[in-house]
C-alpha atoms as a PDB file:
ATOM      1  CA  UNK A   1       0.000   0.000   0.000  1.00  0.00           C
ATOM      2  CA  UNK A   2       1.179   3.671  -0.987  1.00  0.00           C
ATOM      3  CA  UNK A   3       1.644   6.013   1.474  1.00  0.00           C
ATOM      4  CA  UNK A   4       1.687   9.602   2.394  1.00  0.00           C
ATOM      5  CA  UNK A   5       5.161  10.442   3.709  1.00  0.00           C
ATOM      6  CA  UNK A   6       7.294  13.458   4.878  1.00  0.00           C
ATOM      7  CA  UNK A   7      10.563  13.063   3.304  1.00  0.00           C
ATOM      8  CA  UNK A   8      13.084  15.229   5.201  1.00  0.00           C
ATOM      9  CA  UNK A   9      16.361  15.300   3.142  1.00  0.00           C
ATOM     10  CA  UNK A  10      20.101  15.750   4.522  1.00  0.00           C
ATOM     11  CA  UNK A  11      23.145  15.695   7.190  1.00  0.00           C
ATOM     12  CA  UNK A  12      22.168  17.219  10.132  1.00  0.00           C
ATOM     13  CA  UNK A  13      26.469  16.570  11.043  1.00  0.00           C
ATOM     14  CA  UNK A  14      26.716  18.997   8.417  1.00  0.00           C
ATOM     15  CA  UNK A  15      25.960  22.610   9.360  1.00  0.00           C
ATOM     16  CA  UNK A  16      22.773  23.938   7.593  1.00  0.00           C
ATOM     17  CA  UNK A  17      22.280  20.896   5.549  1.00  0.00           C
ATOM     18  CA  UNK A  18      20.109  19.254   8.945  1.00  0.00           C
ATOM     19  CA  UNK A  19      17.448  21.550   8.216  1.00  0.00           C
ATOM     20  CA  UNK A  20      15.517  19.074   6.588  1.00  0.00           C
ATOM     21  CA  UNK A  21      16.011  16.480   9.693  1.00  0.00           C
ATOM     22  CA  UNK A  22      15.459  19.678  11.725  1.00  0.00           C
ATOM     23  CA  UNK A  23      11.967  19.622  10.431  1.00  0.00           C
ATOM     24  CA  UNK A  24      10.719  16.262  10.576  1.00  0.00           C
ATOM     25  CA  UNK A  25      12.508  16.684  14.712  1.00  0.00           C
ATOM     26  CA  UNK A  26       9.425  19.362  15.042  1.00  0.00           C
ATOM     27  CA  UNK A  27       7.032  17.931  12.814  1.00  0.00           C
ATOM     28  CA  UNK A  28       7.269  14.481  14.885  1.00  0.00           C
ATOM     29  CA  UNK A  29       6.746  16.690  18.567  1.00  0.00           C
ATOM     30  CA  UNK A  30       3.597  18.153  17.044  1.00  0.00           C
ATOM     31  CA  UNK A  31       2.213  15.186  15.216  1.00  0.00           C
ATOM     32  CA  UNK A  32       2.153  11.599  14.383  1.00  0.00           C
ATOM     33  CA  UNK A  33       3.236  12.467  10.700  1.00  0.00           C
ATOM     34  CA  UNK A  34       4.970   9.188   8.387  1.00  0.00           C
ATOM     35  CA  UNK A  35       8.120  10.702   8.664  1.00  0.00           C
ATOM     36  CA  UNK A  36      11.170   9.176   6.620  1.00  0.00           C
ATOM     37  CA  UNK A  37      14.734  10.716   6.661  1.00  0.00           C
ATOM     38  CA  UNK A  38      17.731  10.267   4.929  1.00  0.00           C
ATOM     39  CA  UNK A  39      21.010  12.396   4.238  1.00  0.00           C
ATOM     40  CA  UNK A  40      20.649  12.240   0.383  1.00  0.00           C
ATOM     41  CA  UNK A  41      21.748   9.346  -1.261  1.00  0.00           C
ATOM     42  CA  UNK A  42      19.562   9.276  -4.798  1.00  0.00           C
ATOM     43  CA  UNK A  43      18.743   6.148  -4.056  1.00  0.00           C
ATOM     44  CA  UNK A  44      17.068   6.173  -0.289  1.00  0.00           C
ATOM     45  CA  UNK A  45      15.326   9.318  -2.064  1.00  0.00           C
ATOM     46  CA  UNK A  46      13.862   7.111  -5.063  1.00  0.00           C
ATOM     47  CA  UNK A  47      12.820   4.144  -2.479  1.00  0.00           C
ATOM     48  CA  UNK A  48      11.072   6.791  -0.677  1.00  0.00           C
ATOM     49  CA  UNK A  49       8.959   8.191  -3.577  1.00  0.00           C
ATOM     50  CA  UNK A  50       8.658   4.883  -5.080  1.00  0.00           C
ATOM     51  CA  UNK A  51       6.221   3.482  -1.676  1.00  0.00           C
ATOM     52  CA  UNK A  52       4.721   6.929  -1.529  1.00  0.00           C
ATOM     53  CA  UNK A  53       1.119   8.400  -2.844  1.00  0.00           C
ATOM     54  CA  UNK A  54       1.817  11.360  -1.489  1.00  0.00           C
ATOM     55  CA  UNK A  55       4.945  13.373  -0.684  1.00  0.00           C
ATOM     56  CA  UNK A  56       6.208  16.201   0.808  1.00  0.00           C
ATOM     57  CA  UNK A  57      10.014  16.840   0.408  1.00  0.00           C
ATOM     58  CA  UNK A  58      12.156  19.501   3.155  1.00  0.00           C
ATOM     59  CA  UNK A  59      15.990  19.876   1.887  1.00  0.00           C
ATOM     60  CA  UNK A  60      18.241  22.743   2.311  1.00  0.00           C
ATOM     61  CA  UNK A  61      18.994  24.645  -0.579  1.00  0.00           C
ATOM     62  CA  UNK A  62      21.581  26.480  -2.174  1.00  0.00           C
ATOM     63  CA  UNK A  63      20.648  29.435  -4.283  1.00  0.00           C
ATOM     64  CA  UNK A  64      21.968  32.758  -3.508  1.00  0.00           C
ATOM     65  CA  UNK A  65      18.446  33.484  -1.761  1.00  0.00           C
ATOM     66  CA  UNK A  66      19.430  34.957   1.905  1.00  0.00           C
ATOM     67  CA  UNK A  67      19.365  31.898   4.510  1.00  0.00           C
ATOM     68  CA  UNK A  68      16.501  30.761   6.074  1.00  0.00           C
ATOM     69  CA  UNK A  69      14.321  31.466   3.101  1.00  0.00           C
ATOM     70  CA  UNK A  70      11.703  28.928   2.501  1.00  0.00           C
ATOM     71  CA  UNK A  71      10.235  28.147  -0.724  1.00  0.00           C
ATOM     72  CA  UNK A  72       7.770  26.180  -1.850  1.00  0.00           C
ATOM     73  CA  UNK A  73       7.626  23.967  -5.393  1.00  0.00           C
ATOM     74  CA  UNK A  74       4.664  21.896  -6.328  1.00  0.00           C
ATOM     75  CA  UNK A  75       6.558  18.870  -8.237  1.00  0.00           C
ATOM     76  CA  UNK A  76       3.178  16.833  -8.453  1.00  0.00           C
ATOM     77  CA  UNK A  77       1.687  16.067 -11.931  1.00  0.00           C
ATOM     78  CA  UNK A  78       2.141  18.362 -14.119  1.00  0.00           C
ATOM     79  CA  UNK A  79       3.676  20.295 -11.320  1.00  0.00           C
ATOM     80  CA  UNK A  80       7.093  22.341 -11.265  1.00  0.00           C
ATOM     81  CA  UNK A  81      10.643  20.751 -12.590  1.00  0.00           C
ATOM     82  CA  UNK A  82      13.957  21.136 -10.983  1.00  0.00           C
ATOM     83  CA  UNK A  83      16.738  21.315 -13.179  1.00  0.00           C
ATOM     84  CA  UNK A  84      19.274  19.195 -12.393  1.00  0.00           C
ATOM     85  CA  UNK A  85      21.859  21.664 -12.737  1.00  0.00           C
ATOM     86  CA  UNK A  86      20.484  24.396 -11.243  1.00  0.00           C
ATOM     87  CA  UNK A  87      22.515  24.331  -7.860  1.00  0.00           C
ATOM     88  CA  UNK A  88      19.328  24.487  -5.787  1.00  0.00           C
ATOM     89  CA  UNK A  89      20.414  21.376  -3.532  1.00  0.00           C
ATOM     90  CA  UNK A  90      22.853  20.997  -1.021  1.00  0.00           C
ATOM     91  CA  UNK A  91      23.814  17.448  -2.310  1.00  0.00           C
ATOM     92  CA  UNK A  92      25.553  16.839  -5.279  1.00  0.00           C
ATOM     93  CA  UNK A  93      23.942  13.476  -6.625  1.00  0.00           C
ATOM     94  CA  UNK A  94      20.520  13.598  -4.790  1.00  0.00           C
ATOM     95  CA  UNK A  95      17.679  14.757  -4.641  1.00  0.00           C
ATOM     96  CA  UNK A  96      17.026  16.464  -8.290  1.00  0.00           C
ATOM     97  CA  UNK A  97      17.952  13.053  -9.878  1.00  0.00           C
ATOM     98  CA  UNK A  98      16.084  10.789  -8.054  1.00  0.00           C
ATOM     99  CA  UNK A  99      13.185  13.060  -8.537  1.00  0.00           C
ATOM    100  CA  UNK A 100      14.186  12.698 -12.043  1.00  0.00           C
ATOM    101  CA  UNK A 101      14.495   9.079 -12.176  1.00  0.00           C
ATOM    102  CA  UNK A 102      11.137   8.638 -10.591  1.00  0.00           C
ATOM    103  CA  UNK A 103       9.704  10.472 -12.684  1.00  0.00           C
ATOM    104  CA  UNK A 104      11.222   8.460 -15.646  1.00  0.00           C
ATOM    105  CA  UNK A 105      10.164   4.999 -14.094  1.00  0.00           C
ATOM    106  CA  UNK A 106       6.538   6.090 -13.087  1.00  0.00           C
ATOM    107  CA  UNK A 107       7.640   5.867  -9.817  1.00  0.00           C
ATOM    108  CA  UNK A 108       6.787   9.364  -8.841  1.00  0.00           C
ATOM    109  CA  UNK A 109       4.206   9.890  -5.827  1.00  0.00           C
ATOM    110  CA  UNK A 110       1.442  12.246  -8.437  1.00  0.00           C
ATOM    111  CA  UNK A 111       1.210  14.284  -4.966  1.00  0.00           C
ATOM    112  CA  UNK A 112       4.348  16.147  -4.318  1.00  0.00           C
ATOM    113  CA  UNK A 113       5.729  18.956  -2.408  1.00  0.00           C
ATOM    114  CA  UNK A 114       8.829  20.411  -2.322  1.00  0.00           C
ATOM    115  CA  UNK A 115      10.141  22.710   0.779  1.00  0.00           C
ATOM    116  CA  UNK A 116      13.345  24.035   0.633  1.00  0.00           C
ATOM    117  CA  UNK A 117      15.470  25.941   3.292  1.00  0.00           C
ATOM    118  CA  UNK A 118      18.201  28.024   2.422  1.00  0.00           C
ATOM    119  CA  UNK A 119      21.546  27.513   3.723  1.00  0.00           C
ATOM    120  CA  UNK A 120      24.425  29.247   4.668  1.00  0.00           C
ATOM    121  CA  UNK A 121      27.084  26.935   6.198  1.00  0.00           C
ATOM    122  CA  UNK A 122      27.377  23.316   5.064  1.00  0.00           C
ATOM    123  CA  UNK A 123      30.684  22.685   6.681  1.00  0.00           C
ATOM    124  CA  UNK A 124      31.337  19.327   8.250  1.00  0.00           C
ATOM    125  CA  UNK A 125      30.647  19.316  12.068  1.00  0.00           C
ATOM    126  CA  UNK A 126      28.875  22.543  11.994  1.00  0.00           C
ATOM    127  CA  UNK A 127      26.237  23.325  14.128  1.00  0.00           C
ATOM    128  CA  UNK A 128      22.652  24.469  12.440  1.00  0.00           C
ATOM    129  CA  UNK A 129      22.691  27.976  11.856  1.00  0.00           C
ATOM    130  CA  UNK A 130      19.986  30.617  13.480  1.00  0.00           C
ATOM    131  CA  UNK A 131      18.690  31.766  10.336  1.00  0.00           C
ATOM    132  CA  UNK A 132      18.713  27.317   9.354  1.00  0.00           C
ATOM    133  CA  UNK A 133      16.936  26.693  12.477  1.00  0.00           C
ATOM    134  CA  UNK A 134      14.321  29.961  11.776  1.00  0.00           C
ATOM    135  CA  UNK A 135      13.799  28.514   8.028  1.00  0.00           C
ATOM    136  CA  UNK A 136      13.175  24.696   9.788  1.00  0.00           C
ATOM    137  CA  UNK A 137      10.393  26.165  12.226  1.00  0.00           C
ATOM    138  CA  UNK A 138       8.745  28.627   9.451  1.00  0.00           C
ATOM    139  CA  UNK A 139       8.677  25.285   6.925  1.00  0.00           C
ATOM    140  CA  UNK A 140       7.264  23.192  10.027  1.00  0.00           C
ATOM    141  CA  UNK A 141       4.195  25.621  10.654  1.00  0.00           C
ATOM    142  CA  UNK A 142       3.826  26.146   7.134  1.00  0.00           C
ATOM    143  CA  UNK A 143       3.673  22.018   6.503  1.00  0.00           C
ATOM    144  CA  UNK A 144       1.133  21.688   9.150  1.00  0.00           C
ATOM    145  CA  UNK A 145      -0.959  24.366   8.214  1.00  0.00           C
ATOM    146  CA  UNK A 146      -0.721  22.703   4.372  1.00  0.00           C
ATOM    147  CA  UNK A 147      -1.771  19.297   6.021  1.00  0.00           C
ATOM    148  CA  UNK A 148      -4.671  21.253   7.999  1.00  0.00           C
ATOM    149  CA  UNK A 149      -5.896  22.881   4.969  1.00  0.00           C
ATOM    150  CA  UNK A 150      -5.821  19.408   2.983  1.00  0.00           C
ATOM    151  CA  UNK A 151      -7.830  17.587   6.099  1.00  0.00           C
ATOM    152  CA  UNK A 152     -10.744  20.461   5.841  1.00  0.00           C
ATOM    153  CA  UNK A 153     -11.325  20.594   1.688  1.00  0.00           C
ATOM    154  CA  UNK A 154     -11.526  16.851   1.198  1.00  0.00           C
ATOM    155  CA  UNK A 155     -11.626  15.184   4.294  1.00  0.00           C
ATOM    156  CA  UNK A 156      -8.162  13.002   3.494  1.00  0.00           C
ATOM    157  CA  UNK A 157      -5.975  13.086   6.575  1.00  0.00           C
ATOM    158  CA  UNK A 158      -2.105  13.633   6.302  1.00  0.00           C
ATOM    159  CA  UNK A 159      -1.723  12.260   9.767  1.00  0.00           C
ATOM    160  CA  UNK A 160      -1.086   8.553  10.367  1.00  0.00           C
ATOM    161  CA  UNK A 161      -2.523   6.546  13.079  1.00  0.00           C
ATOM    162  CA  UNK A 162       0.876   6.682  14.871  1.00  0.00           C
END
């Protein structure tokens, strides 16, 4: 059975890249949310999306934005596409192409989310930054408030039974 899942993307044993661990941390305080992690690796990424019906994604980004910003892609059907090349991501092999190769196998959920969280420091040992840490609470609230909205139009719940 397909399922709806909260994939939070990255290191947190790598500065600013744990913001996407960072938010599935708050998400799983606030609610019993199918939460999967994984630092990156294209491949945990396309298991993920290949079980799921429904996705939403939280990596760290890296695009010149100021850190801490938090954008939001819809990558669904017919939704938004990430060029592989277009230094967004914080991993080099990762997330963009497994995206891509679902999306080439069939594989990919046709509900999906993207949340990213601009970085600053990626450095190895580094602590998450303030503006990192701000970016991981503002996507949190803004995930929940998504998964809210969803449960009122049509009744389908976001939440798992724990």
């Amino acid at each position: 059975m397909r399922r709806r899942i909260l994939l939070c993307v990255g290191n947190p044993d790598r500065g600013d890249d744990g913001a996407g661990p960072r938010v599935g941390a708050l998400l799983r305080e606030a609610a019993a949310l199918d939460i999967v992690e994984c630092r990156g690796d294209a491949s945990a990424i396309l298991a993920a999306l290949e079980e799921a019906a429904e996705a939403v994604i939280v990596d760290a980004a890296i695009s010149g934005a100021p850190a801490g910003t938090v954008r939001r892609f819809d990558l669904g059907d017919e939704g938004e596409l990430l060029p592989i090349d277009s230094g967004w991501s914080s991993h080099g092999f990762g997330l963009a192409e497994a995206i891509g190769l679902a999306r080439a196998l069939g594989a990919f959920p046709p509900v999906c989310v993207l949340f990213t969280i601009e970085g600053e420091s990626f450095a190895p040992g580094a602590p998450l930054s303030a503006a990192a840490q701000a970016g991981a609470a503002a996507a949190a609230e803004r995930i929940l408030a998504e998964f809210a909205a969803k449960e009122r139009s049509d009744g389908a719940s976001f939440f798992t039974a724990g």
